[in-house]
C-alpha atoms as a PDB file:
ATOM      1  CA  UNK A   1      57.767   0.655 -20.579  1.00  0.00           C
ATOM      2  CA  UNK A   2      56.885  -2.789 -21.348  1.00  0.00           C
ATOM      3  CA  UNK A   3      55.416  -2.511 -24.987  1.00  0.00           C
ATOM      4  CA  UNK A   4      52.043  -4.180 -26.116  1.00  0.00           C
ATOM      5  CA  UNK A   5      51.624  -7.246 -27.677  1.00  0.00           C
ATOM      6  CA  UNK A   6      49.023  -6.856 -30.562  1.00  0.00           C
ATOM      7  CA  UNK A   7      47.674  -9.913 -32.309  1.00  0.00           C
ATOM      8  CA  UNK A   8      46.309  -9.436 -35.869  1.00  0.00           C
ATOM      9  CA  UNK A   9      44.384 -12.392 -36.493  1.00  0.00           C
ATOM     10  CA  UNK A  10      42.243 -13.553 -39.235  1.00  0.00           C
ATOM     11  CA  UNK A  11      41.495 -16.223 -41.645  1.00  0.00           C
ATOM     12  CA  UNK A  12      43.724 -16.525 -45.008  1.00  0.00           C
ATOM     13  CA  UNK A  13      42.989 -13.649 -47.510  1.00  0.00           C
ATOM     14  CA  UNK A  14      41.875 -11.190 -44.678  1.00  0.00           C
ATOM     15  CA  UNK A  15      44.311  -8.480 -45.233  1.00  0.00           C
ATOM     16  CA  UNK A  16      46.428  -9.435 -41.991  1.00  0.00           C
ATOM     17  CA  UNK A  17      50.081  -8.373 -43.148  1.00  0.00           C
ATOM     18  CA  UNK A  18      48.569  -5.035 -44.900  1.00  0.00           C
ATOM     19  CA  UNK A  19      47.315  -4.324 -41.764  1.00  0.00           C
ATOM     20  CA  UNK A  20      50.035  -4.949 -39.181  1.00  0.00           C
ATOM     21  CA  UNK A  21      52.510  -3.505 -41.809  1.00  0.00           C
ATOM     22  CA  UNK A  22      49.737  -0.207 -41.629  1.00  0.00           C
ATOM     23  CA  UNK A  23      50.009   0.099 -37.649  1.00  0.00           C
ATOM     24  CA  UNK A  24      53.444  -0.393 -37.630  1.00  0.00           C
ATOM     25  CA  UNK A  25      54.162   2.773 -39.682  1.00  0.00           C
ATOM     26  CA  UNK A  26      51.160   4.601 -38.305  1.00  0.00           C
ATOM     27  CA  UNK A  27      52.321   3.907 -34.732  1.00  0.00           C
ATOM     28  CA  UNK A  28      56.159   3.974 -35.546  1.00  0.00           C
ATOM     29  CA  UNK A  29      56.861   0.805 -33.619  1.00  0.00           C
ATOM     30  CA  UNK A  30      57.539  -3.207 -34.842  1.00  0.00           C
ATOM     31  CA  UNK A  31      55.969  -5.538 -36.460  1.00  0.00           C
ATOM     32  CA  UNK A  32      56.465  -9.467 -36.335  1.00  0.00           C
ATOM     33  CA  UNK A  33      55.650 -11.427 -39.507  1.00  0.00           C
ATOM     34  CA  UNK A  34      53.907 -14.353 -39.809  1.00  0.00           C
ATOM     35  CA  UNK A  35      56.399 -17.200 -39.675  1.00  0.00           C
ATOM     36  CA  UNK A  36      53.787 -19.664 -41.779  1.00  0.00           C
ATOM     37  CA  UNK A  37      54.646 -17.697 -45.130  1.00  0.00           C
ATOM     38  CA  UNK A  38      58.681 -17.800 -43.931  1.00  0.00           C
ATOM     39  CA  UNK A  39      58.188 -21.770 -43.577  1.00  0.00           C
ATOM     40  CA  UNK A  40      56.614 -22.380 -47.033  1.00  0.00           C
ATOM     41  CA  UNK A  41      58.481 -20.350 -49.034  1.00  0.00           C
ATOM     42  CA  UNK A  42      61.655 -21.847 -48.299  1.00  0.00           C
ATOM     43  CA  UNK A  43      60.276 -25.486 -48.689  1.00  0.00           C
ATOM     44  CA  UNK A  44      58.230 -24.665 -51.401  1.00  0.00           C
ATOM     45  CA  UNK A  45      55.174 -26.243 -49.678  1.00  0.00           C
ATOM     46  CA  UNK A  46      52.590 -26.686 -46.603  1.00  0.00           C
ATOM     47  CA  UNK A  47      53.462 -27.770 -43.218  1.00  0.00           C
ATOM     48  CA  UNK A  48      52.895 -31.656 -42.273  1.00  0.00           C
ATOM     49  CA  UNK A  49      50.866 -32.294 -39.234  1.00  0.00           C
ATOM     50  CA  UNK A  50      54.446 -33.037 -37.239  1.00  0.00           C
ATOM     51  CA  UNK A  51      56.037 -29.508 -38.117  1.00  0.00           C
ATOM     52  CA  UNK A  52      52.642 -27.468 -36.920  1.00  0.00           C
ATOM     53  CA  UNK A  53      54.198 -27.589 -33.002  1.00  0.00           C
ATOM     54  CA  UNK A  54      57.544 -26.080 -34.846  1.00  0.00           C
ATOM     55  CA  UNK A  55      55.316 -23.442 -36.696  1.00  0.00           C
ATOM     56  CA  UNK A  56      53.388 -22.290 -33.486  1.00  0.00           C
ATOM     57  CA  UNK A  57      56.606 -21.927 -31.296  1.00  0.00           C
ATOM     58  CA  UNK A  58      58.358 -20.205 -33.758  1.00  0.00           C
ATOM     59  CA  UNK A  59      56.134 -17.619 -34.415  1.00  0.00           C
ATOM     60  CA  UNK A  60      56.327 -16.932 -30.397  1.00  0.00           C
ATOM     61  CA  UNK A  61      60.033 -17.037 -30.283  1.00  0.00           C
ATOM     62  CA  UNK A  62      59.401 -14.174 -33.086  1.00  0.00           C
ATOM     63  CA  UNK A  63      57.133 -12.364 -31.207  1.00  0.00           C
ATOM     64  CA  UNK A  64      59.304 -12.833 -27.600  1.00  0.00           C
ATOM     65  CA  UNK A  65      62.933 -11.197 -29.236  1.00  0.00           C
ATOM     66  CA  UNK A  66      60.201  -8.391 -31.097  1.00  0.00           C
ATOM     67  CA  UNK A  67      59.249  -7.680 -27.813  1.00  0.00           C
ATOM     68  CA  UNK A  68      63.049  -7.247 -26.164  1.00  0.00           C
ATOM     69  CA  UNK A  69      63.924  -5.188 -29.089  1.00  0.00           C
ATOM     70  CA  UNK A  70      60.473  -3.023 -28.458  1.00  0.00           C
ATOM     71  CA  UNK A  71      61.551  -2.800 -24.963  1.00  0.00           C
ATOM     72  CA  UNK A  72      65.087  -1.546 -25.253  1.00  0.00           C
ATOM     73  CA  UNK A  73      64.393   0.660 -27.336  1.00  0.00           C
ATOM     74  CA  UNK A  74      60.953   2.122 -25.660  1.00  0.00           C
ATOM     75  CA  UNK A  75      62.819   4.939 -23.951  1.00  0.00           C
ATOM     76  CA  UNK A  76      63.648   6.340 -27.261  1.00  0.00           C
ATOM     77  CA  UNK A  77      61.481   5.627 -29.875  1.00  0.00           C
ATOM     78  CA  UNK A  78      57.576   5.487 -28.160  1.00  0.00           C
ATOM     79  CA  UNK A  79      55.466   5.615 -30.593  1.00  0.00           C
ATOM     80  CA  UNK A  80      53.277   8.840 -32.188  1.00  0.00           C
ATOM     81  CA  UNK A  81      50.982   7.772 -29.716  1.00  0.00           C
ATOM     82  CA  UNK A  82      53.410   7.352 -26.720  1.00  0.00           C
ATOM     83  CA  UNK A  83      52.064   3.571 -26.514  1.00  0.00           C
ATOM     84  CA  UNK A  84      54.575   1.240 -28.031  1.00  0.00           C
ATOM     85  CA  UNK A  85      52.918  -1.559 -29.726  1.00  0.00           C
ATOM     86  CA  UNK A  86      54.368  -4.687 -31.412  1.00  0.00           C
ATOM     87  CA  UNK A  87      52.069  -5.968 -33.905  1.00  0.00           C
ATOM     88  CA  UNK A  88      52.251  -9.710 -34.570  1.00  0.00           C
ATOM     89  CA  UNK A  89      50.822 -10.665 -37.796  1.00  0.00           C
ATOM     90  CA  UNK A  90      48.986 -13.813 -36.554  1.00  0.00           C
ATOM     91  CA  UNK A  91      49.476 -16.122 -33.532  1.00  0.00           C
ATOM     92  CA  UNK A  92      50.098 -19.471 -32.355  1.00  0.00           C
ATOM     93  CA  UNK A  93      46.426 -19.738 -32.041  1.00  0.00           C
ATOM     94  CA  UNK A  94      45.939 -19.961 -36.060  1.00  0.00           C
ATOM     95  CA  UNK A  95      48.458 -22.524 -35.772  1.00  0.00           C
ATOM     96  CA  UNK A  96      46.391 -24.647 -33.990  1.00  0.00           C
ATOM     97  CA  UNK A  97      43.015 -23.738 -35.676  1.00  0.00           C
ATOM     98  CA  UNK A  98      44.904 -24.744 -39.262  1.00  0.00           C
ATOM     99  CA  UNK A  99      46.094 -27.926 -37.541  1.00  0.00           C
ATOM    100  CA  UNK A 100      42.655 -28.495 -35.892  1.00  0.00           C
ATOM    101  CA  UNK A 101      40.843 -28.233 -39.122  1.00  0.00           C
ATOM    102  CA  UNK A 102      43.216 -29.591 -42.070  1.00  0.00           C
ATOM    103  CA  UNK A 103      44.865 -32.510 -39.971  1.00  0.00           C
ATOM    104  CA  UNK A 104      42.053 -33.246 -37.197  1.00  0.00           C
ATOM    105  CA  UNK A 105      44.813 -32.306 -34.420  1.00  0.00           C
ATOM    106  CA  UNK A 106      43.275 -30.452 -31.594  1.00  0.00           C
ATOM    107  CA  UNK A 107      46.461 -30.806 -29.681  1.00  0.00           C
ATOM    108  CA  UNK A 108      47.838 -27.871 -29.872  1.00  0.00           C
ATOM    109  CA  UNK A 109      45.057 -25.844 -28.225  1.00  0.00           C
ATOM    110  CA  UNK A 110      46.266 -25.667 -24.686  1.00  0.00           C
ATOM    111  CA  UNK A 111      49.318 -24.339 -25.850  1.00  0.00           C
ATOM    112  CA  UNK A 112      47.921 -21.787 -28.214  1.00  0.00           C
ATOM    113  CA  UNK A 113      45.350 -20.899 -25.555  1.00  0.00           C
ATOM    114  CA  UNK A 114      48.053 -20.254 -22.860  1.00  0.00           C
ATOM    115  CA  UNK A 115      49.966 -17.831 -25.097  1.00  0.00           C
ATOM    116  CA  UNK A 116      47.373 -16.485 -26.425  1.00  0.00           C
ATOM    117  CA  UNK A 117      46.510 -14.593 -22.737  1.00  0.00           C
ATOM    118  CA  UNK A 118      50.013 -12.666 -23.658  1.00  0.00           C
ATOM    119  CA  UNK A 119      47.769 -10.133 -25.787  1.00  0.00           C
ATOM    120  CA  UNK A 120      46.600  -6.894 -24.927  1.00  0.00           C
ATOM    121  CA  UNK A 121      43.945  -6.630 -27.708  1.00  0.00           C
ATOM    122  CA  UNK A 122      43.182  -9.122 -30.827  1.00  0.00           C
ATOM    123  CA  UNK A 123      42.359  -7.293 -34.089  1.00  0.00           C
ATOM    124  CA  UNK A 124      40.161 -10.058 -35.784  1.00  0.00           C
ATOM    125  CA  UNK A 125      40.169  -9.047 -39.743  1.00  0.00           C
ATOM    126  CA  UNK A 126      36.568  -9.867 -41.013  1.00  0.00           C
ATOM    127  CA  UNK A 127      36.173 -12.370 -44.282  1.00  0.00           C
ATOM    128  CA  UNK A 128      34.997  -9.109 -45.699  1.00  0.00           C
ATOM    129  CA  UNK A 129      37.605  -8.356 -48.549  1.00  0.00           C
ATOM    130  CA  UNK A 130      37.015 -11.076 -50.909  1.00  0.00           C
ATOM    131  CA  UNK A 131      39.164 -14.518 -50.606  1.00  0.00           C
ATOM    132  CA  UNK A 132      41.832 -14.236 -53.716  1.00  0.00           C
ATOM    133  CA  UNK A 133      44.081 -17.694 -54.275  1.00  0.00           C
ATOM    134  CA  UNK A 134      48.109 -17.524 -53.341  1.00  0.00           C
ATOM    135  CA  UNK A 135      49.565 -20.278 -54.841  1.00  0.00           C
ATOM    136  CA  UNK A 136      49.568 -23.136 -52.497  1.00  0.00           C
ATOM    137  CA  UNK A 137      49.412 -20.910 -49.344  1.00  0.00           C
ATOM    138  CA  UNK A 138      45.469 -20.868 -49.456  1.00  0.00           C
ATOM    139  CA  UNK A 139      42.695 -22.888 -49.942  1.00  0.00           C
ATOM    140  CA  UNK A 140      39.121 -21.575 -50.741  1.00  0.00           C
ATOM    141  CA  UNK A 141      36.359 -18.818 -49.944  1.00  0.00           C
ATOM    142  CA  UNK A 142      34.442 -21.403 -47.995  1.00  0.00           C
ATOM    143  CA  UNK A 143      37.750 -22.640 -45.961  1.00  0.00           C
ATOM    144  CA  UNK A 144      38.300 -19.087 -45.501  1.00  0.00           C
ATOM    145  CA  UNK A 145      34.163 -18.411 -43.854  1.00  0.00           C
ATOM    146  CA  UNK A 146      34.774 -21.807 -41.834  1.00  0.00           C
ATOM    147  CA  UNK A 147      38.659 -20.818 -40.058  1.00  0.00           C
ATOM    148  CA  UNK A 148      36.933 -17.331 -39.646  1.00  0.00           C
ATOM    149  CA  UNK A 149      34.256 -19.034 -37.515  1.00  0.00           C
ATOM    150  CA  UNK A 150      36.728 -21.225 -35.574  1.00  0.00           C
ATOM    151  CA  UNK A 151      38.210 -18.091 -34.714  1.00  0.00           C
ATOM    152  CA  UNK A 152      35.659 -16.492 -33.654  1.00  0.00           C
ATOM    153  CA  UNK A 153      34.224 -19.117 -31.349  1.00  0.00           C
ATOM    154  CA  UNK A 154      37.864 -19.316 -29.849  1.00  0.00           C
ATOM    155  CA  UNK A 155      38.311 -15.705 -29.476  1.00  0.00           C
ATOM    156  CA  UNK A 156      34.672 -16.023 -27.735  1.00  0.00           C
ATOM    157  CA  UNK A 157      35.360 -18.755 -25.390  1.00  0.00           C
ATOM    158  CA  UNK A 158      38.883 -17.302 -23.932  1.00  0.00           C
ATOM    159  CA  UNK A 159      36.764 -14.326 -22.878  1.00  0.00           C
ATOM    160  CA  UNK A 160      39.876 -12.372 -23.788  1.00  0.00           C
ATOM    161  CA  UNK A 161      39.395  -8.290 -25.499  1.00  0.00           C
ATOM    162  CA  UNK A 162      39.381  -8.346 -29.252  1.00  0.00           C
ATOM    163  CA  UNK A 163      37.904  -6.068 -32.157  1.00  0.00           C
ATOM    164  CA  UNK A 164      36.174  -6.821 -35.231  1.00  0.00           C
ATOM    165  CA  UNK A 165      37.930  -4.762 -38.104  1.00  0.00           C
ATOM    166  CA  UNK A 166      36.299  -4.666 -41.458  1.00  0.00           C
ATOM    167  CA  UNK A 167      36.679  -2.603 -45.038  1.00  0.00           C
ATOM    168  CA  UNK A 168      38.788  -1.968 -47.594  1.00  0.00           C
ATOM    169  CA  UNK A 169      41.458   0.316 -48.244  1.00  0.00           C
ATOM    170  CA  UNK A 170      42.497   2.973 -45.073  1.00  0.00           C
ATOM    171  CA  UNK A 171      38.570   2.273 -43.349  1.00  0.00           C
ATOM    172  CA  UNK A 172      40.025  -1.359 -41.420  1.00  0.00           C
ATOM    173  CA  UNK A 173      43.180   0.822 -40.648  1.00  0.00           C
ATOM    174  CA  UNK A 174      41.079   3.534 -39.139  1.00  0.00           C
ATOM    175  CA  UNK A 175      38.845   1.118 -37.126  1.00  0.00           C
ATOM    176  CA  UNK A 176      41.435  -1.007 -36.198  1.00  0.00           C
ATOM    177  CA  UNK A 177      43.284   2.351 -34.954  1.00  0.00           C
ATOM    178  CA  UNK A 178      40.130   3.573 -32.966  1.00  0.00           C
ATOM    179  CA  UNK A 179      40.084   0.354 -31.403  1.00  0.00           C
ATOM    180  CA  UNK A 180      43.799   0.583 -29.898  1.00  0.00           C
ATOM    181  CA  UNK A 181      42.437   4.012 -28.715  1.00  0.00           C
ATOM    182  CA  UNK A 182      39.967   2.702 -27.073  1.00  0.00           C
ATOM    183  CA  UNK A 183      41.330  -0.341 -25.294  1.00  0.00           C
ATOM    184  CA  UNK A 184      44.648   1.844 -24.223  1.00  0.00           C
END
C-alpha cells in the first residue's frame, strides 16, 4: 500500500513539529522534518534568496526516500489505523511563500504548486498559539498573521483538501486526527 503523504503546514510558531511528531506516534508511522531548521542550524543563519530553490528540493527529496521507507515497510508495520501516513512537517510550498515575501521572489511557485498536488490532505496549523521568538529562525507576530494569510490564499486557490487545526495542548492533535478520519 502506497502510504499518504500528509503536509503539516503553517506559519512560524504554529506548533508544526509538535504536531507531526504527535501523529507520527499516534499513527505509528514516519515523520519527515522540516529541512529549513536542518539548514540554519548548521550555518548558523537564514537562507539567501539563491539557496531557497536548494531548501524547497531538499525538503522533497526528504519527503520522496520517507515515502520508500513507508512503503517497504507498509506490509508490516500499517499503522493503528491500518492507513500508513507520512507526515511532512512543512512543504516546498512554505519555501516559496518565505521566498515570496522576505526576498520578493515569486519564482518558485510553479514548482511548489506542482508538488504540492502530491498531498492527500494539508493540516494548516492556525496562528492561534501565540508567536514566541527562536533565535534567528523567526521573525514577528505580525510576519507570522501575514505568511498565515499567504497560506491560506494559496491553499485556497490550488482547490486542493486541507483542514484548519487549532488549540493548545492534545485539542489540535484531536482535530487534526478527526480530520485524517474524515478525509480517509
Amino acid at each position: 500500500m502506497t502510504p499518504k503523504l500528509i503536509c503539516i503546514l503553517g506559519a512560524e510558531s504554529t506548533g508544526k513539529t509538535t504536531l507531526a511528531q504527535q501523529l507520527a506516534v499516534h499513527f505509528d508511522c514516519p515523520w519527515v522534518p522540516e529541512y529549513l531548521r536542518a539548514f540554519c542550524d548548521e550555518r548558523g543563519r537564514t537562507p539567501y534568496r539563491d539557496e531557497q530553490a536548494l531548501i524547497l528540493e531538499t525538503q522533497h527529496v526528504h519527503e520522496l526516500v520517507a515515502a520508500a521507507k513507508a512503503r517497504a515497510a507498509a506490509p508490516h508495520a500499517a499503522g493503528t489505523s491500518g492507513l500508513p501516513f507520512v507526515f511532512c512537517d512543512t512543504a516546498p510550498l512554505t519555501t516559496a511563500i518565505y521566498s515570496d515575501y522576505v526576498f520578493g521572489d515569486g519564482s518558485l511557485y510553479a514548482r511548489a504548486r506542482a508538488l504540492h498536488q502530491r498531498y492527500a490532505l494539508t493540516l494548516l496549523c492556525m496562528p492561534d498559539l501565540g508567536w514566541v521568538a527562536d533565535g534567528f529562525l523567526r521573525d514577528s507576530a505580525d510576519a507570522q498573521l501575514k505568511i498565515h494569510d499567504m497560506m491560506t490564499r494559496e491553499l485556497t486557490t490550488l482547490g486542493l483538501p486541507f483542514a484548519q487545526v487549532k488549540g493548545g495542548g492534545n485539542l489540535r492533535l484531536d482535530e487534526a486526527v478527526k480530520a485524517l478520519t474524515r478525509s480517509s
